[in-house]
PDB file of N, CA and C in Angstrom:
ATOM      1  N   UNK A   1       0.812  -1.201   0.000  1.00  0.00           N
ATOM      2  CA  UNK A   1       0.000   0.000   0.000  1.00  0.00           C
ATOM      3  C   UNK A   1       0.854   1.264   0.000  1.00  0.00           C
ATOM      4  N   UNK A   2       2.112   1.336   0.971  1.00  0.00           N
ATOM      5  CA  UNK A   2       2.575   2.576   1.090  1.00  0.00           C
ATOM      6  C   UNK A   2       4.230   1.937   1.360  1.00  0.00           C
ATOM      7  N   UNK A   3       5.114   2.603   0.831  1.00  0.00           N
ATOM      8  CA  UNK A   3       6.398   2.290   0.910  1.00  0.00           C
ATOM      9  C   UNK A   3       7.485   3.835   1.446  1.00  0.00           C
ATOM     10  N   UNK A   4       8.271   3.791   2.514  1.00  0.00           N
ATOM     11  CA  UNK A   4       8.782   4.960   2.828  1.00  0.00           C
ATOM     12  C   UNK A   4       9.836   4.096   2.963  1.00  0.00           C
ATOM     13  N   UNK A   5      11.237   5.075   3.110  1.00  0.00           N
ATOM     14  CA  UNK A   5      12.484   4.640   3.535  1.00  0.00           C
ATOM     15  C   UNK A   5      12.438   3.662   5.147  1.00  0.00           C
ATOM     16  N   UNK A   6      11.973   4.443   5.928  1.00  0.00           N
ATOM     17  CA  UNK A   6      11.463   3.783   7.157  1.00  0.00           C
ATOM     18  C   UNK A   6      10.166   2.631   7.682  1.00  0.00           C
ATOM     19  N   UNK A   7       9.124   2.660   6.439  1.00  0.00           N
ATOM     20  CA  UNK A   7       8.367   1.755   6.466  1.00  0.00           C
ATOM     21  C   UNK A   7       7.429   0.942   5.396  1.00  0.00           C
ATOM     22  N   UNK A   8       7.044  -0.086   5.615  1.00  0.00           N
ATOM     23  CA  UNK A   8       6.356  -0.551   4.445  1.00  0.00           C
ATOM     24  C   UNK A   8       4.917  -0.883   4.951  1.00  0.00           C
ATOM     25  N   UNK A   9       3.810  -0.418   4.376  1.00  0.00           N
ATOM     26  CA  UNK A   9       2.159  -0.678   4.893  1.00  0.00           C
ATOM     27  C   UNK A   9       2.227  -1.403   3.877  1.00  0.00           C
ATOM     28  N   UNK A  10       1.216  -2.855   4.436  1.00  0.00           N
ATOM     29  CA  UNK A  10       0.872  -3.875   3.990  1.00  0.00           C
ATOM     30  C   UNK A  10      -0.862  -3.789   3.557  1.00  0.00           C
ATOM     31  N   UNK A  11      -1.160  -4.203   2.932  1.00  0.00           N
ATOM     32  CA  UNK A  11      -2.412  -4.275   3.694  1.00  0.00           C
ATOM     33  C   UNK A  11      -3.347  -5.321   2.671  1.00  0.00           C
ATOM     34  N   UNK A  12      -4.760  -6.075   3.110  1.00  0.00           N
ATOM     35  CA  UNK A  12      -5.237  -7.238   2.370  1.00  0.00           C
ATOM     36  C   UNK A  12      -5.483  -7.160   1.204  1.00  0.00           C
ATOM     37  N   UNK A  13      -5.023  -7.616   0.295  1.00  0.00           N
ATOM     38  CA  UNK A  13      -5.228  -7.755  -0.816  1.00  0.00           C
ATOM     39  C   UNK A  13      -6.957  -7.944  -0.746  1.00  0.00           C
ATOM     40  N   UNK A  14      -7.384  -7.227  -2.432  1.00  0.00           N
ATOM     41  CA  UNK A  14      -8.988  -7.182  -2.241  1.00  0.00           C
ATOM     42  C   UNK A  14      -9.376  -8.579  -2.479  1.00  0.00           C
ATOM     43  N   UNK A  15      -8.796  -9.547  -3.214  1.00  0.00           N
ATOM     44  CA  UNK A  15      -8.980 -10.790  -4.004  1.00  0.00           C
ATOM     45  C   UNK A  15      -9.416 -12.196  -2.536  1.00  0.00           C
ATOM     46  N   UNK A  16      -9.269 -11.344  -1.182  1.00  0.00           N
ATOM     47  CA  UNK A  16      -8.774 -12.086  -0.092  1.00  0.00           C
ATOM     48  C   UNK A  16     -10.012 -12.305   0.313  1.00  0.00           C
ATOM     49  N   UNK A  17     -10.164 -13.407   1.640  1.00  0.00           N
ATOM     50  CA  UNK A  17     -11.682 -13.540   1.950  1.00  0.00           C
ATOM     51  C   UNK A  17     -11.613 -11.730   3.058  1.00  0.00           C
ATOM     52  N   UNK A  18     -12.576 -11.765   3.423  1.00  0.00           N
ATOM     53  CA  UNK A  18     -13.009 -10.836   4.009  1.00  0.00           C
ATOM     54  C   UNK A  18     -12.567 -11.268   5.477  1.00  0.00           C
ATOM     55  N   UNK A  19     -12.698 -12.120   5.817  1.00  0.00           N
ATOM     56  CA  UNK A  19     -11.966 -12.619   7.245  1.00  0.00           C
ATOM     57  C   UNK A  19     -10.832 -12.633   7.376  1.00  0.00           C
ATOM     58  N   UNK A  20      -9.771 -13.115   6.362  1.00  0.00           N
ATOM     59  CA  UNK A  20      -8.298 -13.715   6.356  1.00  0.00           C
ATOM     60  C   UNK A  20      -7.532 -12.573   7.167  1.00  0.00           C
ATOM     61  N   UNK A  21      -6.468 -12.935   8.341  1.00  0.00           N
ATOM     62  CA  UNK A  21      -5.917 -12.416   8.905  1.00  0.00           C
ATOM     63  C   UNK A  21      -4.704 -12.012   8.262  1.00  0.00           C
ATOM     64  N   UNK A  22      -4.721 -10.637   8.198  1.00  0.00           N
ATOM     65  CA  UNK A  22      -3.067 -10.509   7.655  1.00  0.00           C
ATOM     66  C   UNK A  22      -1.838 -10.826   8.131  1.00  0.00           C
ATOM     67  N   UNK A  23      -2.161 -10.510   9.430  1.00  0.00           N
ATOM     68  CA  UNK A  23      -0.969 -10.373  10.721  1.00  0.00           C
ATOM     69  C   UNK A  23      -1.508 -10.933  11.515  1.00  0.00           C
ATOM     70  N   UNK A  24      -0.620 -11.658  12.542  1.00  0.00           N
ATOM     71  CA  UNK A  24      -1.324 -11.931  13.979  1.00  0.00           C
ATOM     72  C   UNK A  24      -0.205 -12.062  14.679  1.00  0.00           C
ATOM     73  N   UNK A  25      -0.099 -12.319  16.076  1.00  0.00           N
ATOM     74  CA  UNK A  25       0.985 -12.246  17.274  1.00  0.00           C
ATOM     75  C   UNK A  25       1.584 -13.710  17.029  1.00  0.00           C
ATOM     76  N   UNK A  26       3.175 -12.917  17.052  1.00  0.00           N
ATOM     77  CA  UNK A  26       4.249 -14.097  16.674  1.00  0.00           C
ATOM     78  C   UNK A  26       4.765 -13.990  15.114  1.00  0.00           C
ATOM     79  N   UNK A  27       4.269 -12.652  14.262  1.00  0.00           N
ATOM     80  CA  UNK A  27       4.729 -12.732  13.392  1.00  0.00           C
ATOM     81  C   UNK A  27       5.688 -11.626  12.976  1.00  0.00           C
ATOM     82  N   UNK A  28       5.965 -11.034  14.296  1.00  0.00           N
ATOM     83  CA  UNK A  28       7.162 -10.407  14.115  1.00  0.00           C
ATOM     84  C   UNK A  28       8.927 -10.796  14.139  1.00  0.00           C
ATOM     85  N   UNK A  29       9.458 -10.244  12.836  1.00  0.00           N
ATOM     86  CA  UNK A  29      10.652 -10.957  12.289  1.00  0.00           C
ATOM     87  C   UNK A  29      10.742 -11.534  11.030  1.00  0.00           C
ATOM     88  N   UNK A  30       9.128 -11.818  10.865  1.00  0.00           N
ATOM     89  CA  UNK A  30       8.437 -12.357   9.401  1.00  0.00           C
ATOM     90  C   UNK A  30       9.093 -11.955   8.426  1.00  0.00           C
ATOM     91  N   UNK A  31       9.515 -12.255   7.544  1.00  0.00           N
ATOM     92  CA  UNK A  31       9.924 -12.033   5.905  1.00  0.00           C
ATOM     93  C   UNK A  31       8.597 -11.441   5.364  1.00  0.00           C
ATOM     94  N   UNK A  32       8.124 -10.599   4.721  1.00  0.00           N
ATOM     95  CA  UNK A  32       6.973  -9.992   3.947  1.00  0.00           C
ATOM     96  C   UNK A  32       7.561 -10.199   2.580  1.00  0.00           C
ATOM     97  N   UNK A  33       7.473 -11.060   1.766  1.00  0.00           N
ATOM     98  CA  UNK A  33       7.694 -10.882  -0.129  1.00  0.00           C
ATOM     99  C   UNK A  33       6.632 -10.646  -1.037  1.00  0.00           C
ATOM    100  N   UNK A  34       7.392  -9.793  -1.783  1.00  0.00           N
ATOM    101  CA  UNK A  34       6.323  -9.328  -3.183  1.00  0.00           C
ATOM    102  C   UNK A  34       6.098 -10.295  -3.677  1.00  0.00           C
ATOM    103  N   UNK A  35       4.913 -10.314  -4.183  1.00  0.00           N
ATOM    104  CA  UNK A  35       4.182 -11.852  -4.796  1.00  0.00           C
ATOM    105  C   UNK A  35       4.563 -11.672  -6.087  1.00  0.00           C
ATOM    106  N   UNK A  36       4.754 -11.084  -7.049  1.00  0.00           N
ATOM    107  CA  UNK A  36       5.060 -11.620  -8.565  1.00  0.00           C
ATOM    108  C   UNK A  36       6.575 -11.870  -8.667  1.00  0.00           C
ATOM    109  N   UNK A  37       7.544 -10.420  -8.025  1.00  0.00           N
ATOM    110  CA  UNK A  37       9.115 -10.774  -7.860  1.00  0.00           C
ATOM    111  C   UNK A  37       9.434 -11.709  -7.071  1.00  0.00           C
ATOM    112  N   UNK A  38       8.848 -12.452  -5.731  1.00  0.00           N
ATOM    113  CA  UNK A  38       9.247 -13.065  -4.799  1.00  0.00           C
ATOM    114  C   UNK A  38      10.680 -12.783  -3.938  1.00  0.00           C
ATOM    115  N   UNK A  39      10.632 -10.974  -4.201  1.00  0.00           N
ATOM    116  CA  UNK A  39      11.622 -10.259  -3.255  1.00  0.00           C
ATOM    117  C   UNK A  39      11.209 -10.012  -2.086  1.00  0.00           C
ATOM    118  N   UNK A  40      11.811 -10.294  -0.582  1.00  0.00           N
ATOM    119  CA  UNK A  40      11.594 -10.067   0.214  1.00  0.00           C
ATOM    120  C   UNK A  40      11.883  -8.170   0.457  1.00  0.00           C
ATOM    121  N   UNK A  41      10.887  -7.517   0.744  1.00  0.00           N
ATOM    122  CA  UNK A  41      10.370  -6.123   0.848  1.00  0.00           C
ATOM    123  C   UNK A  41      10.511  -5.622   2.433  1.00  0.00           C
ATOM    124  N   UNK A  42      10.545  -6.279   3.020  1.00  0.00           N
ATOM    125  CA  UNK A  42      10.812  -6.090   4.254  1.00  0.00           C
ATOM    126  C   UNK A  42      10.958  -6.979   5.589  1.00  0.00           C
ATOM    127  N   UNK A  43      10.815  -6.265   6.901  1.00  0.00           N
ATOM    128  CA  UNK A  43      10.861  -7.768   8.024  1.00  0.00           C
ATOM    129  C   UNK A  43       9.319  -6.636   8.929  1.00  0.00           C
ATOM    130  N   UNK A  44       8.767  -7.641   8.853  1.00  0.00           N
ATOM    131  CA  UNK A  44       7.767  -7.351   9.736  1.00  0.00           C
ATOM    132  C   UNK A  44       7.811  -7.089  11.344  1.00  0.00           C
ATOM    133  N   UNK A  45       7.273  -5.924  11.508  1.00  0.00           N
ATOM    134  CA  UNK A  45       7.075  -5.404  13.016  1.00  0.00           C
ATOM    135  C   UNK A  45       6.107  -5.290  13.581  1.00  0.00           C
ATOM    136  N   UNK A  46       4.968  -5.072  12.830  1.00  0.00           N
ATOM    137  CA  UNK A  46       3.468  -4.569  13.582  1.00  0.00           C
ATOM    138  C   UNK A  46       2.386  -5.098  12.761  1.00  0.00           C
ATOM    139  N   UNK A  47       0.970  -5.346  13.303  1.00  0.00           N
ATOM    140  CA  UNK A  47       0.249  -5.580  12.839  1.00  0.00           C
ATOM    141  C   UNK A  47      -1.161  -4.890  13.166  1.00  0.00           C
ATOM    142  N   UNK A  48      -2.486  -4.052  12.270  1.00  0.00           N
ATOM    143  CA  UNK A  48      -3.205  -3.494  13.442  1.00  0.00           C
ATOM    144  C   UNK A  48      -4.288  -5.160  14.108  1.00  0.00           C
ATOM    145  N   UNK A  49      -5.009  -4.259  14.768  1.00  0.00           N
ATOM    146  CA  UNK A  49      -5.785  -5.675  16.056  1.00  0.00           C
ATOM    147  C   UNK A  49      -6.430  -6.413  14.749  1.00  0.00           C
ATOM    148  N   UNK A  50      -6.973  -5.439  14.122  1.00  0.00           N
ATOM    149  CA  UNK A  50      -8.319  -6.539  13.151  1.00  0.00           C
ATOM    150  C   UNK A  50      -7.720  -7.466  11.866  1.00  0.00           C
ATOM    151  N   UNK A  51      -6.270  -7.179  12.136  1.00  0.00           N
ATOM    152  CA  UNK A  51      -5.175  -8.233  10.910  1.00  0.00           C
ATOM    153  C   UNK A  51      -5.800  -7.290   9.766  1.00  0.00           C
ATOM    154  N   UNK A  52      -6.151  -6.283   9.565  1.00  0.00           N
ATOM    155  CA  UNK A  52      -6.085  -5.947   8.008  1.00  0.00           C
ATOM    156  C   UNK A  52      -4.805  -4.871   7.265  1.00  0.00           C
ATOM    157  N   UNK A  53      -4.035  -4.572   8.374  1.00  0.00           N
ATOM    158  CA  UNK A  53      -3.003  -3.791   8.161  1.00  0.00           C
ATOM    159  C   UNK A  53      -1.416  -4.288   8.557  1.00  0.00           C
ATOM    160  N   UNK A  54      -0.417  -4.182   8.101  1.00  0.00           N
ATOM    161  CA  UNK A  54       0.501  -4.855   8.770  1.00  0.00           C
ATOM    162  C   UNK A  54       1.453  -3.780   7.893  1.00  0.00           C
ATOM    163  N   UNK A  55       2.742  -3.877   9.259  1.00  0.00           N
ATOM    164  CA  UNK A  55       4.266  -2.820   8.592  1.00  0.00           C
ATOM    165  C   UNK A  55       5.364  -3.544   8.848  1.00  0.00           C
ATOM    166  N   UNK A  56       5.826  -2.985   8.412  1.00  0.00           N
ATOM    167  CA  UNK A  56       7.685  -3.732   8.051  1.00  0.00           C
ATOM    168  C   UNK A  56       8.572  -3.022   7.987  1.00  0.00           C
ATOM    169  N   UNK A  57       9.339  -3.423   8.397  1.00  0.00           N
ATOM    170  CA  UNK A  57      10.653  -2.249   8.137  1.00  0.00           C
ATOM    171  C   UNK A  57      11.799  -2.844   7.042  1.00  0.00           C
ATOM    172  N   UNK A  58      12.061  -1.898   6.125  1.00  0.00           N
ATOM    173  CA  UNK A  58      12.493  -1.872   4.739  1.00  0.00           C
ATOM    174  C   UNK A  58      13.421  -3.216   4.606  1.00  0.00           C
ATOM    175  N   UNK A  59      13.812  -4.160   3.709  1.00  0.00           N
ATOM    176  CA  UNK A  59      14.678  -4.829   3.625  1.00  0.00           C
ATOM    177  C   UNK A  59      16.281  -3.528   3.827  1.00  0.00           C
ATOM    178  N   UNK A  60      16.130  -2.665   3.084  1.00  0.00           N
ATOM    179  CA  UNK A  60      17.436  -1.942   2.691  1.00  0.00           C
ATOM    180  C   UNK A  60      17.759  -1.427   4.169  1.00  0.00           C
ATOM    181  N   UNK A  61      16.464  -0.597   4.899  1.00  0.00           N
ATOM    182  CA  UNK A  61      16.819  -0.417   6.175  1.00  0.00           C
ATOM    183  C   UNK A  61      17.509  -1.134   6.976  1.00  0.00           C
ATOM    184  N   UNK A  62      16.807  -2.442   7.104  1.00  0.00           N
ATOM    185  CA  UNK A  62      17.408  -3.655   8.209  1.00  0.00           C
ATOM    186  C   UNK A  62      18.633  -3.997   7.663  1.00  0.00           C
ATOM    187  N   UNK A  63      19.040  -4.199   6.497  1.00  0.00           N
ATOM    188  CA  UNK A  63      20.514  -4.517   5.948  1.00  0.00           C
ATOM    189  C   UNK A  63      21.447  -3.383   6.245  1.00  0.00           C
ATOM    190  N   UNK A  64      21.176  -2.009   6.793  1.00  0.00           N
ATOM    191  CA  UNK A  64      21.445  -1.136   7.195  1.00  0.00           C
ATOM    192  C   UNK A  64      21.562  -1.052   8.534  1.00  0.00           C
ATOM    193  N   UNK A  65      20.937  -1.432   9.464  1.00  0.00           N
ATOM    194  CA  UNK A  65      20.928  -1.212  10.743  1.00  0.00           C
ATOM    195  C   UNK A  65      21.876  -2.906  11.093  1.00  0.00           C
ATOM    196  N   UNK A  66      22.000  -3.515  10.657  1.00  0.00           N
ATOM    197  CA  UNK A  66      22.795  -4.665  10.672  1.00  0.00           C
ATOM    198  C   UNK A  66      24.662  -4.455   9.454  1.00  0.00           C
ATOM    199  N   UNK A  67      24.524  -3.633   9.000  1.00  0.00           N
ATOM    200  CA  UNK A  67      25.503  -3.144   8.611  1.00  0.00           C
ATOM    201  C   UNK A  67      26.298  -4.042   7.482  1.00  0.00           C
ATOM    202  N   UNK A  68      25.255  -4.729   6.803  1.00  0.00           N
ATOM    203  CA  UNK A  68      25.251  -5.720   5.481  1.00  0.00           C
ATOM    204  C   UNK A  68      24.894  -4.813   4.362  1.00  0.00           C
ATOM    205  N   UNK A  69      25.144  -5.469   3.412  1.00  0.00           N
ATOM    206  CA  UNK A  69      24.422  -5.206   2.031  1.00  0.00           C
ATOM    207  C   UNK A  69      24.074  -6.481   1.336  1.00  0.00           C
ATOM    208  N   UNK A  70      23.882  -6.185   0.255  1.00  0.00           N
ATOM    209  CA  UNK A  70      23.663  -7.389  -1.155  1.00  0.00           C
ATOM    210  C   UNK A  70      24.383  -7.265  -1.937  1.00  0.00           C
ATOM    211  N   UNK A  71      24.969  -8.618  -2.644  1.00  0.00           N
ATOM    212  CA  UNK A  71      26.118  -8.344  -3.508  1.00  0.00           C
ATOM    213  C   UNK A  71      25.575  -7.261  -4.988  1.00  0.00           C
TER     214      UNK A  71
END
């Protein structure tokens, strides 16, 4: 949904049931990947209560705050 240097908003795809949880507790650390590239986009931190929203913090960030890159 929304991509910043500092964060990535997730949020349910419309194609989804209307129930399906996006997020739930224990899924922080999660890998989040783009579904057609199958690039991982970020590492998940938060989720809101009703699972329809979820954030991440940037792959480039975290390879940053860990002081890695990609070849």
């Amino acid at each position: 949904m929304a991509v910043t240097d500092e964060e990535v908003t997730i949020g349910l795809p419309p194609e989804f049931p209307a129930d399906y949880e996006l997020s739930n507790w224990g899924d922080s650390g999660a890998a989040w990947v783009e579904r057609s590239s199958r690039r991982v986009i970020g590492v998940h931190r938060a989720g809101d209560p009703a699972g329809r929203l979820a954030w991440a913090v940037p792959t480039d960030a975290v390879l940053a705050i860990l002081s890695l890159r990609l070849p």
